[in-house]
PDB file of N, CA and C in Angstrom:
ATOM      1  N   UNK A   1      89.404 192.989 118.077  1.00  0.00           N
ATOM      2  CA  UNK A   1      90.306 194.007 117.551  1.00  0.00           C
ATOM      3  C   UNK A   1      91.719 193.436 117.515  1.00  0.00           C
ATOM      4  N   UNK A   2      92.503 193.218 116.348  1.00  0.00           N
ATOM      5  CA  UNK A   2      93.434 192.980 116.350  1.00  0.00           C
ATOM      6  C   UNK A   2      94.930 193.561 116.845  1.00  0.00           C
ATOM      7  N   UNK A   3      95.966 192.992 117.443  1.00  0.00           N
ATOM      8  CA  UNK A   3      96.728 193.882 118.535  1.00  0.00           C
ATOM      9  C   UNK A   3      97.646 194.855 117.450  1.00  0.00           C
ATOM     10  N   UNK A   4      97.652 195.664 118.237  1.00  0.00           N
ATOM     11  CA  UNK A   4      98.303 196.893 117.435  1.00  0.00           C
ATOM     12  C   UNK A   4      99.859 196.085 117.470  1.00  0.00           C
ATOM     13  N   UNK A   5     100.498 195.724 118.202  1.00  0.00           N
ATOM     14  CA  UNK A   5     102.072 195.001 118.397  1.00  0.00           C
ATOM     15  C   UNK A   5     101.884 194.234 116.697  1.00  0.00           C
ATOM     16  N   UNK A   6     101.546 193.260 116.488  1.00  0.00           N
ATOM     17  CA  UNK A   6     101.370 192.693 115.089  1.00  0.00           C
ATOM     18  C   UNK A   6     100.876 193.258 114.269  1.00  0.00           C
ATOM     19  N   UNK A   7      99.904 194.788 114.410  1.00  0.00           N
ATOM     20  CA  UNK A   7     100.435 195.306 113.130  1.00  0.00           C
ATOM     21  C   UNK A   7     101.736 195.738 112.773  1.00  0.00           C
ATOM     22  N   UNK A   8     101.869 196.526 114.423  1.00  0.00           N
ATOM     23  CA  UNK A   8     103.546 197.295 114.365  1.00  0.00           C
ATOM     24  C   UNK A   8     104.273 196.283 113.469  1.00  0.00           C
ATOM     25  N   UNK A   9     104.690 195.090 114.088  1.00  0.00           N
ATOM     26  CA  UNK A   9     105.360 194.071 113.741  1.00  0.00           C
ATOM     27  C   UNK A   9     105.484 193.833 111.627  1.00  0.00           C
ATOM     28  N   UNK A  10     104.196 193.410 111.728  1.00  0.00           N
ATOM     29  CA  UNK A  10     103.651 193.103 109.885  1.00  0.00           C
ATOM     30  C   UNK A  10     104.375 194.323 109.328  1.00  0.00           C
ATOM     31  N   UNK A  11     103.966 195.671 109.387  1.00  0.00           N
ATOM     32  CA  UNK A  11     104.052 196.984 108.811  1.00  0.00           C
ATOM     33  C   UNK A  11     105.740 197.319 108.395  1.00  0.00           C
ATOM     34  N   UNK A  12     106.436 196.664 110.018  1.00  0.00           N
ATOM     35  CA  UNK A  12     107.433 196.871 109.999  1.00  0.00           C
ATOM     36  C   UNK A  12     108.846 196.309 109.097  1.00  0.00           C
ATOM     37  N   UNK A  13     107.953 194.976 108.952  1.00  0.00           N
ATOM     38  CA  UNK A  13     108.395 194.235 107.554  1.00  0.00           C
ATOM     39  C   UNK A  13     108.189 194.395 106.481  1.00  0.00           C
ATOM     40  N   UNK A  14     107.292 194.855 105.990  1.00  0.00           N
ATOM     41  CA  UNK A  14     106.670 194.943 104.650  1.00  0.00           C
ATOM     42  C   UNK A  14     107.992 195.365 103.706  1.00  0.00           C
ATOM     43  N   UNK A  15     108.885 196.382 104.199  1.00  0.00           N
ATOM     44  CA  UNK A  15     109.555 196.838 102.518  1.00  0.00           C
ATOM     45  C   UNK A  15     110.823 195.504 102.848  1.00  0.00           C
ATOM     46  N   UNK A  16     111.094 194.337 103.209  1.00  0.00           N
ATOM     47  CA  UNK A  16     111.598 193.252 102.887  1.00  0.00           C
ATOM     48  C   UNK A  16     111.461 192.186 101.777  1.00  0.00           C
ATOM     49  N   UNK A  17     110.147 192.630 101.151  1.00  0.00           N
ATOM     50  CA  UNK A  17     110.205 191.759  99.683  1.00  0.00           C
ATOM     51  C   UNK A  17     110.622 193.257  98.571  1.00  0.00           C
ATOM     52  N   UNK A  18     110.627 194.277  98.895  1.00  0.00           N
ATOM     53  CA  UNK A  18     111.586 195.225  97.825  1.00  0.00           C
ATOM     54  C   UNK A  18     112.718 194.984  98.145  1.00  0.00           C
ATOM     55  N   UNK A  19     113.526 194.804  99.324  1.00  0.00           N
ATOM     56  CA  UNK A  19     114.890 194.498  99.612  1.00  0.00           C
ATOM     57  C   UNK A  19     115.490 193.165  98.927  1.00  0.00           C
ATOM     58  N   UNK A  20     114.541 192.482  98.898  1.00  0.00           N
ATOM     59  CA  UNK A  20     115.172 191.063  98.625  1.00  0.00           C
ATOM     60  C   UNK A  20     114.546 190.856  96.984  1.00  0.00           C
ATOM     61  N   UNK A  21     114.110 191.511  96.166  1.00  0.00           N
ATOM     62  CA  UNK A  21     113.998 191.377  95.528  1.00  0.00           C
ATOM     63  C   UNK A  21     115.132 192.715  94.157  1.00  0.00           C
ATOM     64  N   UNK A  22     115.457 193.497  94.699  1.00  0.00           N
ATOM     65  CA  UNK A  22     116.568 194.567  94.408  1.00  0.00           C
ATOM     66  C   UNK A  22     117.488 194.058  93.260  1.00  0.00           C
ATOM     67  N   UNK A  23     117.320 193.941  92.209  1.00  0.00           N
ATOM     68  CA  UNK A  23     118.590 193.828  91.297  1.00  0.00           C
ATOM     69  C   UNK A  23     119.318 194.569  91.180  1.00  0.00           C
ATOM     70  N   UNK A  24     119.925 195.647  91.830  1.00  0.00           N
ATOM     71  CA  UNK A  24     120.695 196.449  91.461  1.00  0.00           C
ATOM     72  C   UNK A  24     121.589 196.703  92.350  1.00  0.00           C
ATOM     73  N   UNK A  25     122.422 197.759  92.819  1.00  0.00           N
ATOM     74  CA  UNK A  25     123.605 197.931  93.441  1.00  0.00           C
ATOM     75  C   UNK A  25     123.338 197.259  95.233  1.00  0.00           C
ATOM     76  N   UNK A  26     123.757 196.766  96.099  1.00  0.00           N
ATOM     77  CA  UNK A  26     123.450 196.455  97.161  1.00  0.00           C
ATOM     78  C   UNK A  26     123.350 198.125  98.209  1.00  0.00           C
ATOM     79  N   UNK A  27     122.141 197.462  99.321  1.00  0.00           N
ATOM     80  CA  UNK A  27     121.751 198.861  99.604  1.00  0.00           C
ATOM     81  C   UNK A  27     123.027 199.985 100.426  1.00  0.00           C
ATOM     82  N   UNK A  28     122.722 201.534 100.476  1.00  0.00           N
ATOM     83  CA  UNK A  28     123.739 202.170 100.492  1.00  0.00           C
ATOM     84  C   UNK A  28     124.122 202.133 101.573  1.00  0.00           C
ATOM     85  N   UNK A  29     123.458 201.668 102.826  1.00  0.00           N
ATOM     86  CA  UNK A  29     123.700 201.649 104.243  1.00  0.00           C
ATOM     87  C   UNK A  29     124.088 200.229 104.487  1.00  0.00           C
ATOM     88  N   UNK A  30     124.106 199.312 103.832  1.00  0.00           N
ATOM     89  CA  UNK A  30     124.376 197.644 103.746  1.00  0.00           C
ATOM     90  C   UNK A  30     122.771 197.106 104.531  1.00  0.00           C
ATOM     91  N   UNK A  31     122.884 196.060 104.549  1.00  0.00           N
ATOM     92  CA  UNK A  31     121.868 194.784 105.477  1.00  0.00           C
ATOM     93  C   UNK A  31     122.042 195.039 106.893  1.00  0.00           C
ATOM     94  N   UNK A  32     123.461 195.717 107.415  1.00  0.00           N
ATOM     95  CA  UNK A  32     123.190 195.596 109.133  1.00  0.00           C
ATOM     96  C   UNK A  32     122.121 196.362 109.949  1.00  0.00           C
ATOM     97  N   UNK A  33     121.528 197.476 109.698  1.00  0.00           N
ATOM     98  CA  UNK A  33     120.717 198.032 110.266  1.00  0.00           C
ATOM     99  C   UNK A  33     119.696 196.868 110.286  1.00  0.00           C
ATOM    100  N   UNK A  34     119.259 196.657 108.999  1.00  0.00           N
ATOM    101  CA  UNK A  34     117.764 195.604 108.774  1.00  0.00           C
ATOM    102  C   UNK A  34     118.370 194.151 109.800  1.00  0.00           C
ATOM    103  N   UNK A  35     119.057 193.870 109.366  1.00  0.00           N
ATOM    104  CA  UNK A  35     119.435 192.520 110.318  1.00  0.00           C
ATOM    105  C   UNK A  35     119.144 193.039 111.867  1.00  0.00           C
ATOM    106  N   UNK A  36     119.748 193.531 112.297  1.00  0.00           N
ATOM    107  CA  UNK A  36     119.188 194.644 113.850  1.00  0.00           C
ATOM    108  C   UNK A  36     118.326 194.568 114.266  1.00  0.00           C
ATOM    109  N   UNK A  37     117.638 195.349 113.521  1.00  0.00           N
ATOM    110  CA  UNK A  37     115.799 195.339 113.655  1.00  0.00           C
ATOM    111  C   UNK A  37     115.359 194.110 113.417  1.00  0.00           C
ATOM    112  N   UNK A  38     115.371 193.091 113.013  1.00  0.00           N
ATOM    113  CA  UNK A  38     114.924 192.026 112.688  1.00  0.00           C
ATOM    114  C   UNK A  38     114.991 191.215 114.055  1.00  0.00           C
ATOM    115  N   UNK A  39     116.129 191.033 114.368  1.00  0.00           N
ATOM    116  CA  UNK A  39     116.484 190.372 115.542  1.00  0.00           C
ATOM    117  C   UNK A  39     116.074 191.477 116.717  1.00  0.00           C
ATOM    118  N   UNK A  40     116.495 192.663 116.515  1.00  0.00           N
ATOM    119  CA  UNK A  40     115.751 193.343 117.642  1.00  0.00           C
ATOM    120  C   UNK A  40     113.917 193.029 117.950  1.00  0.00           C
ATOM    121  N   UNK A  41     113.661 192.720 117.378  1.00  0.00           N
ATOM    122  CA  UNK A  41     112.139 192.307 116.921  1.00  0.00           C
ATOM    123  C   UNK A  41     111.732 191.352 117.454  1.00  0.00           C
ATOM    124  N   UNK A  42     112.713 190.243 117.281  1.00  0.00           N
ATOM    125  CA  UNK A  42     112.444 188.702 117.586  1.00  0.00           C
ATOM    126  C   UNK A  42     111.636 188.011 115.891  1.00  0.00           C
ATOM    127  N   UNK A  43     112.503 188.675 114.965  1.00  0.00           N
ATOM    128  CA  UNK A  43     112.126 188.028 114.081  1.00  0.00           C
ATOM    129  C   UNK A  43     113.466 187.504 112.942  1.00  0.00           C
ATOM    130  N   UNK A  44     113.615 186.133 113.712  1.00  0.00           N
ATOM    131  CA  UNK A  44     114.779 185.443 113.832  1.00  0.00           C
ATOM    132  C   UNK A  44     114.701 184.570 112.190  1.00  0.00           C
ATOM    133  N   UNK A  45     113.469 184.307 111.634  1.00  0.00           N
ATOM    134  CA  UNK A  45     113.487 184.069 110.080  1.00  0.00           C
ATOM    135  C   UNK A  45     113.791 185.386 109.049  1.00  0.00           C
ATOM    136  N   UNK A  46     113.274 186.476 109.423  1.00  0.00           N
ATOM    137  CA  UNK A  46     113.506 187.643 108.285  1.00  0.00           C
ATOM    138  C   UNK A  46     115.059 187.929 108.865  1.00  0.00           C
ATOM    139  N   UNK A  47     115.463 187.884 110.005  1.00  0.00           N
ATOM    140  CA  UNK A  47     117.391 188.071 109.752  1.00  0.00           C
ATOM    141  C   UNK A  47     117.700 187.167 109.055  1.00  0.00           C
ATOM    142  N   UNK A  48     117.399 185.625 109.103  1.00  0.00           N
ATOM    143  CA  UNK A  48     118.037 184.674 108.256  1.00  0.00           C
ATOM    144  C   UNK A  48     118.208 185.000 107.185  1.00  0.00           C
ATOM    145  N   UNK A  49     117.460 186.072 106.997  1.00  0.00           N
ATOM    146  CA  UNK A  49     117.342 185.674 104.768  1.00  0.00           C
ATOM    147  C   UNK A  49     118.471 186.864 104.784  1.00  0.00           C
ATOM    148  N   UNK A  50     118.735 188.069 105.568  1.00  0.00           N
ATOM    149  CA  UNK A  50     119.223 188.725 105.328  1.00  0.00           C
ATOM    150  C   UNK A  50     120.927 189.052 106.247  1.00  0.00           C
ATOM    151  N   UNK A  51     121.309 187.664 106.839  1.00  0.00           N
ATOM    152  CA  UNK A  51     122.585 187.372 107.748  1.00  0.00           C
ATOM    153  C   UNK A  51     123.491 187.305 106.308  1.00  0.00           C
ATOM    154  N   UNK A  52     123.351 186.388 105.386  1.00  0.00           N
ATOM    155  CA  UNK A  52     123.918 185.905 104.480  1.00  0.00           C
ATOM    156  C   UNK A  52     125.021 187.287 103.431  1.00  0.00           C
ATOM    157  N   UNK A  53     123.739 188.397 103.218  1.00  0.00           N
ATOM    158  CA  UNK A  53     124.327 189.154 102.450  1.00  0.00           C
ATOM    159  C   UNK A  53     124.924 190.681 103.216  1.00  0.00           C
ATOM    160  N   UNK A  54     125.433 190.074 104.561  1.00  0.00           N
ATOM    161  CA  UNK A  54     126.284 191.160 105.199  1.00  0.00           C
ATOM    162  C   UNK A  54     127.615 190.935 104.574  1.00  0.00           C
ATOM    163  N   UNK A  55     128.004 191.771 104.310  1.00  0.00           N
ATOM    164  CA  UNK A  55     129.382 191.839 104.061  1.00  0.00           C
ATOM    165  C   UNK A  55     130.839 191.510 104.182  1.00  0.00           C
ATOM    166  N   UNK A  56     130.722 191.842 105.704  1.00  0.00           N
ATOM    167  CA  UNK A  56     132.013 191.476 107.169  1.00  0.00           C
ATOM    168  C   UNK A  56     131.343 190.125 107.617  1.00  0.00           C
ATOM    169  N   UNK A  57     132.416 189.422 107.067  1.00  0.00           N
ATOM    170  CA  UNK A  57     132.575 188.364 108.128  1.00  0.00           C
ATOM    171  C   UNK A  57     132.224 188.527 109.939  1.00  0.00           C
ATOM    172  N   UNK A  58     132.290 189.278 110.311  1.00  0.00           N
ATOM    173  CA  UNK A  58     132.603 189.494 111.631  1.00  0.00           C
ATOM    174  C   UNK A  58     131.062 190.050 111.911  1.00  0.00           C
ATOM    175  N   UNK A  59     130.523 190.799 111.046  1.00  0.00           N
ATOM    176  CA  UNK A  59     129.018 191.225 111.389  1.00  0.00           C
ATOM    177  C   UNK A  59     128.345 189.571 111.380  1.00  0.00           C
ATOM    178  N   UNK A  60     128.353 188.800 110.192  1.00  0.00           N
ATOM    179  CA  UNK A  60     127.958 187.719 110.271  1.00  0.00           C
ATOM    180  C   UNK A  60     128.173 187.004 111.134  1.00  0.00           C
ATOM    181  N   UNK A  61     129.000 186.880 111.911  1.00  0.00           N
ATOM    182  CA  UNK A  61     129.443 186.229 112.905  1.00  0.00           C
ATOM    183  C   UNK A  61     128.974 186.337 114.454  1.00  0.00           C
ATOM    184  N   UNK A  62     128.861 187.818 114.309  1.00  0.00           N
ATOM    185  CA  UNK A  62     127.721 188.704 115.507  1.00  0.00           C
ATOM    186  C   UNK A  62     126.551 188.389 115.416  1.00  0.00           C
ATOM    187  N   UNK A  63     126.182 188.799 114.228  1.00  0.00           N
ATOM    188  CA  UNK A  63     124.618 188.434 114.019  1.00  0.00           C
ATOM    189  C   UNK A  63     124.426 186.970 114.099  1.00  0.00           C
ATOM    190  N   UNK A  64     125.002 185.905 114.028  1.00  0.00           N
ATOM    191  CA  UNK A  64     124.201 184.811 114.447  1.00  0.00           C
ATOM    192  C   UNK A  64     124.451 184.155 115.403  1.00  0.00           C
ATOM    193  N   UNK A  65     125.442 184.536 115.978  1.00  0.00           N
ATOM    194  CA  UNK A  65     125.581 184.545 117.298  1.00  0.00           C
ATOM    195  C   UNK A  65     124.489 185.381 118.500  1.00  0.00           C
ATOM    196  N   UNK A  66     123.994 186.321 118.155  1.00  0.00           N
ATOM    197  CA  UNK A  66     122.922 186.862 118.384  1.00  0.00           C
ATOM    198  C   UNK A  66     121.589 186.123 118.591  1.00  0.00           C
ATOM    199  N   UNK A  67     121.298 185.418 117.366  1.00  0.00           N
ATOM    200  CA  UNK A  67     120.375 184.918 117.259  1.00  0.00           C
ATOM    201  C   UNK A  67     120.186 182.887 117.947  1.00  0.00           C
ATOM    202  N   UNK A  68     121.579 182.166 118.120  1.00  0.00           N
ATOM    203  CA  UNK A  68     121.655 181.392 118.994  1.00  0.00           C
ATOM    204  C   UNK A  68     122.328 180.759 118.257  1.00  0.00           C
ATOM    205  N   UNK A  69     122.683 180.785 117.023  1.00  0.00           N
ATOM    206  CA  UNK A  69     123.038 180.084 115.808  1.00  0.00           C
ATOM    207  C   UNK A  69     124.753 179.885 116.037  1.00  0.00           C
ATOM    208  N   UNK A  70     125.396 179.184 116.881  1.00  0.00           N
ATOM    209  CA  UNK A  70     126.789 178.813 117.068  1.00  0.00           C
ATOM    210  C   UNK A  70     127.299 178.497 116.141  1.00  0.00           C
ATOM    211  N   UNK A  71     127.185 177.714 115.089  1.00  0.00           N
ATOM    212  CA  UNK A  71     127.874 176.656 113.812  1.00  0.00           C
ATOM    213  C   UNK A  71     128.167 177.694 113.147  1.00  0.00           C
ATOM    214  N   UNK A  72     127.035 178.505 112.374  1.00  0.00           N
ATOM    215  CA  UNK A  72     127.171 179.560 112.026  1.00  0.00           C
ATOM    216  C   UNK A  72     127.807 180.446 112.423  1.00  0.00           C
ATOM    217  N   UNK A  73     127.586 180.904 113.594  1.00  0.00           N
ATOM    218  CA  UNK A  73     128.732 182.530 113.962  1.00  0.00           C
ATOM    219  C   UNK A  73     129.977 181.672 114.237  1.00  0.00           C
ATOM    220  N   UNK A  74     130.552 180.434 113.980  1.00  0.00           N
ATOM    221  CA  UNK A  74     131.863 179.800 114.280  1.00  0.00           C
ATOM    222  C   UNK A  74     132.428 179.779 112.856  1.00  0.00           C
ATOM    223  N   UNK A  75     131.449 179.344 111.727  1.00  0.00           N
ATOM    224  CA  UNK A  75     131.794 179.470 110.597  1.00  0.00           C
ATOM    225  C   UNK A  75     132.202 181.218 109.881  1.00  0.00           C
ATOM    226  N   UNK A  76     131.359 181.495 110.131  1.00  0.00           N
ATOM    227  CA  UNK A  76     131.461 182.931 109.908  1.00  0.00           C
ATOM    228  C   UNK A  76     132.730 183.691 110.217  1.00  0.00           C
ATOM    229  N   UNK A  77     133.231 183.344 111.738  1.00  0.00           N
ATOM    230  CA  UNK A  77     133.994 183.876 112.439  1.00  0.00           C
ATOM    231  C   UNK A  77     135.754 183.396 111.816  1.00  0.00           C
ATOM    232  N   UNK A  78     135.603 181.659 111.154  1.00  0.00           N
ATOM    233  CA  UNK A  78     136.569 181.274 110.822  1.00  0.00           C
ATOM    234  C   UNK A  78     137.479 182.313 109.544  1.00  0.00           C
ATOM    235  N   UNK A  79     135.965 182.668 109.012  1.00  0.00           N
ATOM    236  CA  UNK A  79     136.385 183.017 107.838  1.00  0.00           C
ATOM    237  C   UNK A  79     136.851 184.197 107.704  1.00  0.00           C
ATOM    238  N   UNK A  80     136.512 184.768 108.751  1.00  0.00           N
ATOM    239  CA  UNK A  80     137.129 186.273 109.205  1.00  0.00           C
ATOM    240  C   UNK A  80     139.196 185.844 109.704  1.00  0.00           C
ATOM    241  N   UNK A  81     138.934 184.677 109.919  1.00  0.00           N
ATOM    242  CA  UNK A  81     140.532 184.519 110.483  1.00  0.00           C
ATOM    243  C   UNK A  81     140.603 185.926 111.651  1.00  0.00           C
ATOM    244  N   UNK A  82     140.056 185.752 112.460  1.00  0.00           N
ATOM    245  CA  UNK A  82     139.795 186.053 113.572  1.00  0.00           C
ATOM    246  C   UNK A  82     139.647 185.820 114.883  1.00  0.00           C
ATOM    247  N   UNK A  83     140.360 185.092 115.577  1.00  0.00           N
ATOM    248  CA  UNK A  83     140.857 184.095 116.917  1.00  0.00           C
ATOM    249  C   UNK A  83     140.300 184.864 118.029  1.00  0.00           C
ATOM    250  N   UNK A  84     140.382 186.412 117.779  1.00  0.00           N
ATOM    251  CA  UNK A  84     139.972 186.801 119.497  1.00  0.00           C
ATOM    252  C   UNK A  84     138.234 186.898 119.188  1.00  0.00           C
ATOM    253  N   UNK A  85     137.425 186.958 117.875  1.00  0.00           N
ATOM    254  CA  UNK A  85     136.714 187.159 117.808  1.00  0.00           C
ATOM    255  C   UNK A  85     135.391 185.466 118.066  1.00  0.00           C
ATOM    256  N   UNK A  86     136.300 184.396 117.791  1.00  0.00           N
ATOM    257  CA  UNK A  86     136.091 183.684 118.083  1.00  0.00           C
ATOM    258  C   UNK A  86     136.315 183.278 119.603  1.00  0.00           C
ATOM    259  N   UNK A  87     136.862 183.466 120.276  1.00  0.00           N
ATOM    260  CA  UNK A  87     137.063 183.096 121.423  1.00  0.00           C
ATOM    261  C   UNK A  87     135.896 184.428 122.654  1.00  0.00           C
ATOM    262  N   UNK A  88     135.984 185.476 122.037  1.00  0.00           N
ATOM    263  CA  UNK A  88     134.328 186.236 122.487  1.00  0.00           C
ATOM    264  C   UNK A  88     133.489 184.977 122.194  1.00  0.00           C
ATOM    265  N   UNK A  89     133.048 185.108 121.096  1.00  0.00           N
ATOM    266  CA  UNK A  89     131.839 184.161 120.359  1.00  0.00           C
ATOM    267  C   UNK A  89     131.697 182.651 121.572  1.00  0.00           C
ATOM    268  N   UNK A  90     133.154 182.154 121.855  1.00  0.00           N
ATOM    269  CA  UNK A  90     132.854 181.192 122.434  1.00  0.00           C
ATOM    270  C   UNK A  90     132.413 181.336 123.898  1.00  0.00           C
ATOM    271  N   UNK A  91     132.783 182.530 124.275  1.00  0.00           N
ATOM    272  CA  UNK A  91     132.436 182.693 125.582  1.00  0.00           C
ATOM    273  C   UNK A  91     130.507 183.005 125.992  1.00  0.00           C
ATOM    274  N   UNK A  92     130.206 183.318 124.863  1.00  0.00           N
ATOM    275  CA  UNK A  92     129.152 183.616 124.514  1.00  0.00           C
ATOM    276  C   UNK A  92     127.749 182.637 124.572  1.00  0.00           C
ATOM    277  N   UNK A  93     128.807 181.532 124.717  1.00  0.00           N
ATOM    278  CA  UNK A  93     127.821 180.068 124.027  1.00  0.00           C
ATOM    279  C   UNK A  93     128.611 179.483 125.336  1.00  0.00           C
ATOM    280  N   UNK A  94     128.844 180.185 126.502  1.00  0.00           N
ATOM    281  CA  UNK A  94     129.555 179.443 127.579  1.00  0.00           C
ATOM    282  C   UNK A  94     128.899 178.119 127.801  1.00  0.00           C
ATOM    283  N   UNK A  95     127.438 177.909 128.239  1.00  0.00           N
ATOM    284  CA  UNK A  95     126.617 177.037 128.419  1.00  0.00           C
ATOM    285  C   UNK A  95     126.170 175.986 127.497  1.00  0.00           C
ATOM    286  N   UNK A  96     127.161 176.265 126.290  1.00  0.00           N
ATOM    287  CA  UNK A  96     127.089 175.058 125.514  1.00  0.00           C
ATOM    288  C   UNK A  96     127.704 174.231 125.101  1.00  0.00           C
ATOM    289  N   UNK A  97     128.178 173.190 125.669  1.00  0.00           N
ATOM    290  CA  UNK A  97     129.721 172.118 125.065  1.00  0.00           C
ATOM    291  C   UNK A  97     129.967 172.150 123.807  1.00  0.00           C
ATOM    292  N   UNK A  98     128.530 171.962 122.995  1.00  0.00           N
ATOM    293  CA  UNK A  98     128.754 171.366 121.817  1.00  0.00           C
ATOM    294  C   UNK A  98     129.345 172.766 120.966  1.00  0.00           C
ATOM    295  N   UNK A  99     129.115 173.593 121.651  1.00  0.00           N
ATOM    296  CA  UNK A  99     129.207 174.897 120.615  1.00  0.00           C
ATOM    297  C   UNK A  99     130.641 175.651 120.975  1.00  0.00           C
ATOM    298  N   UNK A 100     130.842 175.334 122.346  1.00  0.00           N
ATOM    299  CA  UNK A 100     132.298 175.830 122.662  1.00  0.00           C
ATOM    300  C   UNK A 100     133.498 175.006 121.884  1.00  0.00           C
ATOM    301  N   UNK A 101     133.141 173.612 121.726  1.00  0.00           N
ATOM    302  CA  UNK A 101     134.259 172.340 120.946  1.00  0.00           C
ATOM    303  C   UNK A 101     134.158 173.312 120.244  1.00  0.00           C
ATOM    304  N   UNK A 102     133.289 173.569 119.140  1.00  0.00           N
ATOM    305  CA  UNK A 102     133.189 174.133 117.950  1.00  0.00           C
ATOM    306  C   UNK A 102     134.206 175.376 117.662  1.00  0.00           C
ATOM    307  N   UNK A 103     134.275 176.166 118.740  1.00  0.00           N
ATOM    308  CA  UNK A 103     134.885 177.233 118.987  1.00  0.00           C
ATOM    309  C   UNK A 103     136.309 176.788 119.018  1.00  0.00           C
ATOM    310  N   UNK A 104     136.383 175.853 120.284  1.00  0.00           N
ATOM    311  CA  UNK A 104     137.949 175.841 120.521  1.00  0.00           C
ATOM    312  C   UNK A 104     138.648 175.139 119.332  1.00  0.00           C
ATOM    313  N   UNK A 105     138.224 174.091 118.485  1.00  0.00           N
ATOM    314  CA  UNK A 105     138.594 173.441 117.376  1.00  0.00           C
ATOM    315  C   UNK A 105     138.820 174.289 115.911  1.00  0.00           C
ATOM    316  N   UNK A 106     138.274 175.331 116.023  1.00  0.00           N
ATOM    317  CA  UNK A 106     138.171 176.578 114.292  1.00  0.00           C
ATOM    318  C   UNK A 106     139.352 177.781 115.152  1.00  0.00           C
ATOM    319  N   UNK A 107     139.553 177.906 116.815  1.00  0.00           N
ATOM    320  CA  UNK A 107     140.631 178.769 117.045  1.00  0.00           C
ATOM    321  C   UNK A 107     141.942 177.911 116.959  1.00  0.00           C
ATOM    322  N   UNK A 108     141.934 176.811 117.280  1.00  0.00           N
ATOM    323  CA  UNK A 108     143.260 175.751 117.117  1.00  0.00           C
ATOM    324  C   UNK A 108     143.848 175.633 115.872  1.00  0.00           C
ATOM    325  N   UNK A 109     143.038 175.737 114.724  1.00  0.00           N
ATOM    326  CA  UNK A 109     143.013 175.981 113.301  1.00  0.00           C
ATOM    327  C   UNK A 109     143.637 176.995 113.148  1.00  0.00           C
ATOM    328  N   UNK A 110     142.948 178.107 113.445  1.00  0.00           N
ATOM    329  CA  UNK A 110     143.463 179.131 112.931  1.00  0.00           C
ATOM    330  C   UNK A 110     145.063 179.368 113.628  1.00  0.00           C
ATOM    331  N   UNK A 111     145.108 179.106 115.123  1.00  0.00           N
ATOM    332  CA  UNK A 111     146.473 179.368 116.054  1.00  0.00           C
ATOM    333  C   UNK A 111     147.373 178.236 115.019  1.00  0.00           C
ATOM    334  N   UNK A 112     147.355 177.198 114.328  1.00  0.00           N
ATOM    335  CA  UNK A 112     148.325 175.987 113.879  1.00  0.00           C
ATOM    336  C   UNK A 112     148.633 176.883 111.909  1.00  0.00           C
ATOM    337  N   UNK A 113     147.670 177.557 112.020  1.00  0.00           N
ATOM    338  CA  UNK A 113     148.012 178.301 110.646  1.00  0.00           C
ATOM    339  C   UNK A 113     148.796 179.241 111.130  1.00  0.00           C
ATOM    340  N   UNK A 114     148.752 180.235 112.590  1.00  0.00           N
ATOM    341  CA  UNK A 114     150.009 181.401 112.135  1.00  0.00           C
ATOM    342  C   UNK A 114     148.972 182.416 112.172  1.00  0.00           C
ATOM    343  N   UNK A 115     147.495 182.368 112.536  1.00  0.00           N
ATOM    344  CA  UNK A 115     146.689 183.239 112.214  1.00  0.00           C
ATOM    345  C   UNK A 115     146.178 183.989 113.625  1.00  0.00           C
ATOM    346  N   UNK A 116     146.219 185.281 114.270  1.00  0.00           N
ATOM    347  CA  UNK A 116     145.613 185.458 115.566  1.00  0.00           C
ATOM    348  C   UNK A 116     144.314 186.554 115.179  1.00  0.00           C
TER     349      UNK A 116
END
């Protein structure tokens, strides 16, 4: 008998190829709920497809930071020109050198532009 959790799971995805296939106005509640659930899920490929077409910089920046993705929520975060939001983010990734440089080098940027 197959586990009810992976149907939950399957079922719970299913209207993601109508989402991503949508030509028309972007949806009325945006991508963050679905990104949520996705990652609330532990389904760290169906947020990928749908991190991209959040809106806010700063959701993007959450959300892949969420998901473990540093480069990304540093990039994300730059683009928000957002210094305290980056410096959360970096605290976030405390346990990671490579990902804190990352951090402290895109807030130095932004602090040498005039930007907080």
């Amino acid at each position: 008998m197959p586990s009810t959790n992976s149907n939950l799971n399957k079922s719970m995805f299913e209207p993601k190829d109508q989402i991503g296939t949508m030509g028309g106005p972007a949806l009325p509640f945006g991508y963050r709920p679905f990104v949520e659930a996705c990652i609330d899920a532990d389904e760290k490929g169906e947020a990928l497809k749908y991190i991209p077409k959040l809106a806010d910089p700063r959701e993007k920046a959450e959300a892949y930071a969420r998901i473990g993705m540093a480069k990304e929520a540093a990039d994300a975060a730059s683009q928000a020109k957002d210094g305290e939001l980056l410096g959360r983010l970096k605290l976030s990734f405390a346990q990671n050198a490579a990902a804190s440089s990352i951090f402290d080098t895109l807030r130095d940027r932004l602090s040498f532009q005039g930007v907080s």
